[in-house]
N, C-alpha and C. Protein backbone atom coordinates (compact mmCIF):
# COMPACT_ATOMS: atom_id res chain seq x y z
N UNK A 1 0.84 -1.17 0.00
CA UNK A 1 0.00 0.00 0.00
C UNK A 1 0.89 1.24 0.00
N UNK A 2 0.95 2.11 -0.71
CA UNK A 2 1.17 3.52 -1.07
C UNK A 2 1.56 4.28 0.57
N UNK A 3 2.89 4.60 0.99
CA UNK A 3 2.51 5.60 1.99
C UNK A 3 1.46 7.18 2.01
N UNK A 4 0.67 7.35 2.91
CA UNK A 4 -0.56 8.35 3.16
C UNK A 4 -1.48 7.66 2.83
N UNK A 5 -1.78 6.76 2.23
CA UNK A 5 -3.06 6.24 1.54
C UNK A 5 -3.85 5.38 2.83
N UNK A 6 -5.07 6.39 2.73
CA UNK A 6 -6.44 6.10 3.64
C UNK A 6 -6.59 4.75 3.55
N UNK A 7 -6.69 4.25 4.60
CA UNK A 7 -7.58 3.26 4.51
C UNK A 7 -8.51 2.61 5.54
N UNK A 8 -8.93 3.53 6.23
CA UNK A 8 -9.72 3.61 7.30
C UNK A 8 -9.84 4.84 8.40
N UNK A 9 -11.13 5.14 8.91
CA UNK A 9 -11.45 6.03 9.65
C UNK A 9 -11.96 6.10 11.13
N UNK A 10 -11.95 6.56 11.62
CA UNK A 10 -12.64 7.06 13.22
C UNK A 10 -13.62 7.24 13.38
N UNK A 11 -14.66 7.27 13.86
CA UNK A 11 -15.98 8.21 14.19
C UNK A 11 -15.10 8.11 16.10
N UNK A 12 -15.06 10.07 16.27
CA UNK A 12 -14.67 10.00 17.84
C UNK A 12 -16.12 10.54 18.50
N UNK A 13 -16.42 10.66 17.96
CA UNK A 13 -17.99 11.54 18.72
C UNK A 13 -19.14 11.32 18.00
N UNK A 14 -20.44 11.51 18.73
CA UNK A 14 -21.80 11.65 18.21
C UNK A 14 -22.68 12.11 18.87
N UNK A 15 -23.69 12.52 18.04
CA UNK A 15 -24.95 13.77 18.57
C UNK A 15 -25.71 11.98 19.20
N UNK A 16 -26.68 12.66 19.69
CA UNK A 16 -27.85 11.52 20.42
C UNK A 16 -28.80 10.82 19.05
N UNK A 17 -29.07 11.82 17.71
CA UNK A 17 -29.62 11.54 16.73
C UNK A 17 -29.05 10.44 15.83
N UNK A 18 -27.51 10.84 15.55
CA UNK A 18 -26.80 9.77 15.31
C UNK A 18 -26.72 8.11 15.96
N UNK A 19 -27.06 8.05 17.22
CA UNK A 19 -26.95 7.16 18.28
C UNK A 19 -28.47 6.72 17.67
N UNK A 20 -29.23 7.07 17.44
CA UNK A 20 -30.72 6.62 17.44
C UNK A 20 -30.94 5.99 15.85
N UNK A 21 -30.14 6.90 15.08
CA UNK A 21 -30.08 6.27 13.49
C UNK A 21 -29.72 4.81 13.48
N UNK A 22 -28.35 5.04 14.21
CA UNK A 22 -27.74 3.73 13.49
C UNK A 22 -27.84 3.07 14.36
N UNK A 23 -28.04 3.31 15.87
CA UNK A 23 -27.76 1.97 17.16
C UNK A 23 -26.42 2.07 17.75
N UNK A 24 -25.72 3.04 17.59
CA UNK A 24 -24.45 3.12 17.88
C UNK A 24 -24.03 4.04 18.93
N UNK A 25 -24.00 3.53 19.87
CA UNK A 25 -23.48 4.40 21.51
C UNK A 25 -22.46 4.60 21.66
N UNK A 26 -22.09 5.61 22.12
CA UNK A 26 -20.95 6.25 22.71
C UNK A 26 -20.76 5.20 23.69
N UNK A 27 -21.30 4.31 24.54
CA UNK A 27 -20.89 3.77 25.64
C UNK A 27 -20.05 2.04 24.72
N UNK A 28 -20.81 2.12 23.69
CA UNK A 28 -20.24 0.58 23.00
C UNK A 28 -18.73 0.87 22.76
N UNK A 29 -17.77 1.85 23.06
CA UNK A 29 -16.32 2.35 22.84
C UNK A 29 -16.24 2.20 21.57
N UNK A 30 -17.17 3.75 20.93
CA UNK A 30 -17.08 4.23 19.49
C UNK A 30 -15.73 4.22 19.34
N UNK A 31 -15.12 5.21 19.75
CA UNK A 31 -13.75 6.33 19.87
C UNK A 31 -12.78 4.76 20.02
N UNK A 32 -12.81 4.23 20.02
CA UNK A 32 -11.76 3.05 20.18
C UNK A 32 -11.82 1.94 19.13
N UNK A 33 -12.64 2.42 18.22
CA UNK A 33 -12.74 1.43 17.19
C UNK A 33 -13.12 2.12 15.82
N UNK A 34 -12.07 1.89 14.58
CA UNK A 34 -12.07 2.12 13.32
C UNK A 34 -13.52 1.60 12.62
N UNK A 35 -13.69 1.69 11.03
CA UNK A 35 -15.38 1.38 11.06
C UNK A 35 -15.02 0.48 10.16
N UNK A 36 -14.05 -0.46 9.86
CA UNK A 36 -14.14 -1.74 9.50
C UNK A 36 -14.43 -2.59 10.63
N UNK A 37 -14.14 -2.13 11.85
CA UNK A 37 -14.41 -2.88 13.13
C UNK A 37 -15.63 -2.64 13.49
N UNK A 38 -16.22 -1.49 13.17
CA UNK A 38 -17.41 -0.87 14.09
C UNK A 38 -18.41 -1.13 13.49
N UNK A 39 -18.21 -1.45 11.77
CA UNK A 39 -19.60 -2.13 11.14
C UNK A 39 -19.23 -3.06 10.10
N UNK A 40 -18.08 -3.55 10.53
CA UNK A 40 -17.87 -5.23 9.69
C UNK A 40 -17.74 -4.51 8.01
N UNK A 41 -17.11 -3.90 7.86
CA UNK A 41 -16.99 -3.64 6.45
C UNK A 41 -15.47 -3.89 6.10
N UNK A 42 -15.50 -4.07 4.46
CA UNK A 42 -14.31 -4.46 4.22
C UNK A 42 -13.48 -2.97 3.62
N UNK A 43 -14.70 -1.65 3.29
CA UNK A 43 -13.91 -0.70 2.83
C UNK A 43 -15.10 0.57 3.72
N UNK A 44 -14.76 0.96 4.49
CA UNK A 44 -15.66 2.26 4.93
C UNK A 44 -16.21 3.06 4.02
N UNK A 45 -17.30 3.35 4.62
CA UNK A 45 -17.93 4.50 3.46
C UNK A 45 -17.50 5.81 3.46
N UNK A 46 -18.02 6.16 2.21
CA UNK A 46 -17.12 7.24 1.80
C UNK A 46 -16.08 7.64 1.75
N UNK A 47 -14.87 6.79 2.48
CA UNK A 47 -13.71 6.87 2.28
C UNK A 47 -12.32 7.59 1.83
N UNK A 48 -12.74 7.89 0.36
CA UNK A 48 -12.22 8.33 -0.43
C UNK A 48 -12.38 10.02 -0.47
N UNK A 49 -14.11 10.18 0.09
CA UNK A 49 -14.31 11.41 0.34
C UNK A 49 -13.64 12.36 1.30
N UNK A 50 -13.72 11.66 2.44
CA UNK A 50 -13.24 11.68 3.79
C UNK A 50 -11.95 12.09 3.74
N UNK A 51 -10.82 11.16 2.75
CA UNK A 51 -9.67 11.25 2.66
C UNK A 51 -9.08 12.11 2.24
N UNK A 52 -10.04 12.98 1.37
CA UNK A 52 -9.52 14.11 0.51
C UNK A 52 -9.67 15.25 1.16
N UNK A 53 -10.89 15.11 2.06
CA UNK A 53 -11.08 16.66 3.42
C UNK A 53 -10.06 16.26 4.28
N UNK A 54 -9.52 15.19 4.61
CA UNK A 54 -8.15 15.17 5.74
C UNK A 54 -7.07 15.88 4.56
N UNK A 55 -6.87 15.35 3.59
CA UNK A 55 -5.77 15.40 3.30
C UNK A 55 -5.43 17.04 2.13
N UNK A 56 -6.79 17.58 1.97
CA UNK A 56 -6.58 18.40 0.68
C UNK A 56 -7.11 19.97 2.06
N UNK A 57 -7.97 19.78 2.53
CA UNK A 57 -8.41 20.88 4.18
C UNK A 57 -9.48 21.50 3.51
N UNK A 58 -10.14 20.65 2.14
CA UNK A 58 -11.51 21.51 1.50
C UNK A 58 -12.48 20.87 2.37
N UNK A 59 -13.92 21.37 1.91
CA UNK A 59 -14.91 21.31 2.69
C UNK A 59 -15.63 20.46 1.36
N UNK A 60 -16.41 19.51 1.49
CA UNK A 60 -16.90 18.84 0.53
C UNK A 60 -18.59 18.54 1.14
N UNK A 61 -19.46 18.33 0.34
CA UNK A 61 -20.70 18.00 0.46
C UNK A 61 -21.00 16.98 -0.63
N UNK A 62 -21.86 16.28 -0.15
CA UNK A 62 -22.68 15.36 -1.23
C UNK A 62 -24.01 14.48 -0.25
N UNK A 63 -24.76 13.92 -1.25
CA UNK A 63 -25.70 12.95 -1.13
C UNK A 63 -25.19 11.79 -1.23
N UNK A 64 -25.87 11.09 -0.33
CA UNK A 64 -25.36 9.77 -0.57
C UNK A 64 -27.03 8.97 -0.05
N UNK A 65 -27.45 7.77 -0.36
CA UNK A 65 -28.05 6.60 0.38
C UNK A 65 -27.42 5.80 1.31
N UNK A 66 -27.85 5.43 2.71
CA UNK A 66 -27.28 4.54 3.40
C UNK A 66 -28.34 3.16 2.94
N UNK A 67 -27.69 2.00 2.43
CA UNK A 67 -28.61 0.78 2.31
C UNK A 67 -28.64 0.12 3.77
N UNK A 68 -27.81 0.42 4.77
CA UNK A 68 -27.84 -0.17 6.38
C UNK A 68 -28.89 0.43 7.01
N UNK A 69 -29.04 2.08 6.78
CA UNK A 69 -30.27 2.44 7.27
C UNK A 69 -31.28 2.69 6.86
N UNK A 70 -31.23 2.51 5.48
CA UNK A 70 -32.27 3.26 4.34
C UNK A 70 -32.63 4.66 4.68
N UNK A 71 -31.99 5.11 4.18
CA UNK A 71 -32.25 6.56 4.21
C UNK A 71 -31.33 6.87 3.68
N UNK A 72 -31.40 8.70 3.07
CA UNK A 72 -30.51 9.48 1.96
C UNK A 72 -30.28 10.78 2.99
N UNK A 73 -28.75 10.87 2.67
CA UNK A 73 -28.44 11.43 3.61
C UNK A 73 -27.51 12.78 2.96
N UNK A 74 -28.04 14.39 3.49
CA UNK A 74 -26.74 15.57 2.59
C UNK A 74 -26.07 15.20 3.40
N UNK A 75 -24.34 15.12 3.05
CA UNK A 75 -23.36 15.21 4.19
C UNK A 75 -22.52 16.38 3.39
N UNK A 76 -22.24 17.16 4.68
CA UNK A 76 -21.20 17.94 4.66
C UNK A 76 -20.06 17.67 5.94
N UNK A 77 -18.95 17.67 5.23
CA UNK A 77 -17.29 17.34 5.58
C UNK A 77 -16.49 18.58 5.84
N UNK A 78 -15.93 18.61 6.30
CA UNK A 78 -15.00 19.80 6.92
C UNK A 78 -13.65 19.73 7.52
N UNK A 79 -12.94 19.86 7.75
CA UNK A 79 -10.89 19.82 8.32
C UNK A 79 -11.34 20.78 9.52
N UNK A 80 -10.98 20.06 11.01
CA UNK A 80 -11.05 21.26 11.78
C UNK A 80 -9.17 21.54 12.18
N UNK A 81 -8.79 20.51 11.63
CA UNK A 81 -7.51 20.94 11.94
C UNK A 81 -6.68 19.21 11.28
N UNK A 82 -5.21 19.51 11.67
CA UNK A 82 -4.31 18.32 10.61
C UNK A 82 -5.02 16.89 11.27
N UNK A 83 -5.41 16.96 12.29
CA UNK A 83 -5.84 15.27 13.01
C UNK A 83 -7.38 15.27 12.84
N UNK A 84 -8.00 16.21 12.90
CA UNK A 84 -9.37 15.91 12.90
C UNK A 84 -10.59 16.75 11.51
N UNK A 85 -11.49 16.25 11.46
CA UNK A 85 -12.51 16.51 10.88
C UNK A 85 -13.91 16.60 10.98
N UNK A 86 -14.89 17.01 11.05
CA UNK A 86 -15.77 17.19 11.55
C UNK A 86 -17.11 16.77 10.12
N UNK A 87 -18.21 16.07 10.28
CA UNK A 87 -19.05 15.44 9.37
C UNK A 87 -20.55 15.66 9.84
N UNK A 88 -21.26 16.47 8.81
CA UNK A 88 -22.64 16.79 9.59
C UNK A 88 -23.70 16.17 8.52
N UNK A 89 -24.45 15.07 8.71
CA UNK A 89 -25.58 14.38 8.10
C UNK A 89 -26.80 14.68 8.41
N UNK A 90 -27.70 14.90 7.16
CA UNK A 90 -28.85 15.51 7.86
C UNK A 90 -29.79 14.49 6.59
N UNK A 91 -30.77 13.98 7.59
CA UNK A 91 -31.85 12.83 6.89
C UNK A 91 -32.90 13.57 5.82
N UNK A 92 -32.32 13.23 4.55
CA UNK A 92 -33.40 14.20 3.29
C UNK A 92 -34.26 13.23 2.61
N UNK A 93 -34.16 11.90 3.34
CA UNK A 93 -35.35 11.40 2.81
C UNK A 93 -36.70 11.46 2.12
N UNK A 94 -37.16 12.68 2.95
CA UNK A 94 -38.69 12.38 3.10
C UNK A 94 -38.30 13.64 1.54
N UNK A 95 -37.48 15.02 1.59
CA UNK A 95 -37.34 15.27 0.51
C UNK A 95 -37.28 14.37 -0.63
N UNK A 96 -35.99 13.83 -1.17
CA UNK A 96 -36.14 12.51 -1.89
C UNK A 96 -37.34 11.60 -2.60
N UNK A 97 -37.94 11.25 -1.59
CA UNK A 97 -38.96 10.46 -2.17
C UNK A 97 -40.21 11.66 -2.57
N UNK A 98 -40.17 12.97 -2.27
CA UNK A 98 -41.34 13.91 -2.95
C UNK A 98 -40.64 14.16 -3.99
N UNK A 99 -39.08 14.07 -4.38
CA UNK A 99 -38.48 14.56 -5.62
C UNK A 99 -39.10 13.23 -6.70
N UNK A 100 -39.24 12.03 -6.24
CA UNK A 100 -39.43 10.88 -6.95
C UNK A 100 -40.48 10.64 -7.23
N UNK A 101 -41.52 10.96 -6.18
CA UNK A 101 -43.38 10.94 -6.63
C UNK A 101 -43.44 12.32 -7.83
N UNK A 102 -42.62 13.02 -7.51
CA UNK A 102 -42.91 14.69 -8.40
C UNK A 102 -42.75 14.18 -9.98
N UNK A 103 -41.92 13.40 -10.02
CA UNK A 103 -40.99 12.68 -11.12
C UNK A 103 -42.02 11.65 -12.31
N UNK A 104 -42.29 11.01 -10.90
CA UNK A 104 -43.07 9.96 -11.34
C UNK A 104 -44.71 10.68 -11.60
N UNK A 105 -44.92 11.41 -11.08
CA UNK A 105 -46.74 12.13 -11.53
C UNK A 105 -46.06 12.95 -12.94
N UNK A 106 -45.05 13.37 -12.74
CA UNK A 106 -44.59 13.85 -14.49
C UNK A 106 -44.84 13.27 -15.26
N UNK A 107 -44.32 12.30 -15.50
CA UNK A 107 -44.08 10.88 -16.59
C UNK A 107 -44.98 10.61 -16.86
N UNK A 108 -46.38 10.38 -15.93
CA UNK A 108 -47.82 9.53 -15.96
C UNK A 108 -48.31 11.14 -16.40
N UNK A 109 -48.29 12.04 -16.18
CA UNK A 109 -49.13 13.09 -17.07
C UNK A 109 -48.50 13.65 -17.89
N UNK A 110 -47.54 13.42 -18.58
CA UNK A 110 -46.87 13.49 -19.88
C UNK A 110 -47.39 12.49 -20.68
N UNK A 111 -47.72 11.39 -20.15
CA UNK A 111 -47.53 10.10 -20.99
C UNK A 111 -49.77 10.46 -21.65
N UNK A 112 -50.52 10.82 -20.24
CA UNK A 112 -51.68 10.93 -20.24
C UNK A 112 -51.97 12.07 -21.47
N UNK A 113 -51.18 13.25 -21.40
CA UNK A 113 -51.27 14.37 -22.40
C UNK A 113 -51.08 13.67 -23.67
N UNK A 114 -50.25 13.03 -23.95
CA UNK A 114 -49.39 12.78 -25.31
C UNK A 114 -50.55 11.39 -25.93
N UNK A 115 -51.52 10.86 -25.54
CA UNK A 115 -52.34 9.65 -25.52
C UNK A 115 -53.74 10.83 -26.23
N UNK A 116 -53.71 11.71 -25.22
CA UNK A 116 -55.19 12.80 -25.27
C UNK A 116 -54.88 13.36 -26.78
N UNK A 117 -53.59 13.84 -27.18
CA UNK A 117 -53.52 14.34 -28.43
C UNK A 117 -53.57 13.48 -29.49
N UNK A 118 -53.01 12.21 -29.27
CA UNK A 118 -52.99 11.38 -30.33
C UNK A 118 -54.49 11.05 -30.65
């Protein structure tokens, strides 16, 4: 493996919301365990993202789906300094699925218009 090259992360802290998402307590000794350990994975998520706010000190955002919790999640990433980083997830689900019914009543009254003209 490449010296600097990520290949695993920390979670040292969490809000009570976080604790309720995933099942994951501060008392189970988060802070003492990497998240190939902490959720049996063979490559952590987002990873790569993660690696680039440690290592580049930009601030990055994106969407992502969790398939462990089902739910879609904005995350924004941040450098609070050379050892740490800070990650704020906020549940846009319920957005999401009105972007997908909005989507889907399109299609069915596009499809209904284009039937009416013919």
């Amino acid at each position: 493996m490449p010296p600097g090259k990520a290949i695993d992360y920390k979670i040292v802290d969490v809000n009570p919301m976080y604790e309720t998402v995933t099942g994951v307590f501060k008392k189970t000794g988060l802070s003492a365990k990497v998240q190939k350990q902490l959720f049996h994975v063979v490559d952590p998520p987002n990873l790569n993202i993660y690696a680039e706010v440690a290592s580049a000190g930009k601030s990055i955002s994106f969407e992502t789906y969790s398939r462990r919790w089902l739910f879609y999640a904005q995350v924004l990433s941040f450098r609070l300094n050379w050892a740490r980083s800070q990650t704020i997830i906020s549940d846009i689900t319920g957005k999401k699925r009105t972007e997908e019914a909005l989507k889907q009543s399109e299609t069915e009254n596009r499809e209904l218009l284009e039937t009416a003209i013919v």
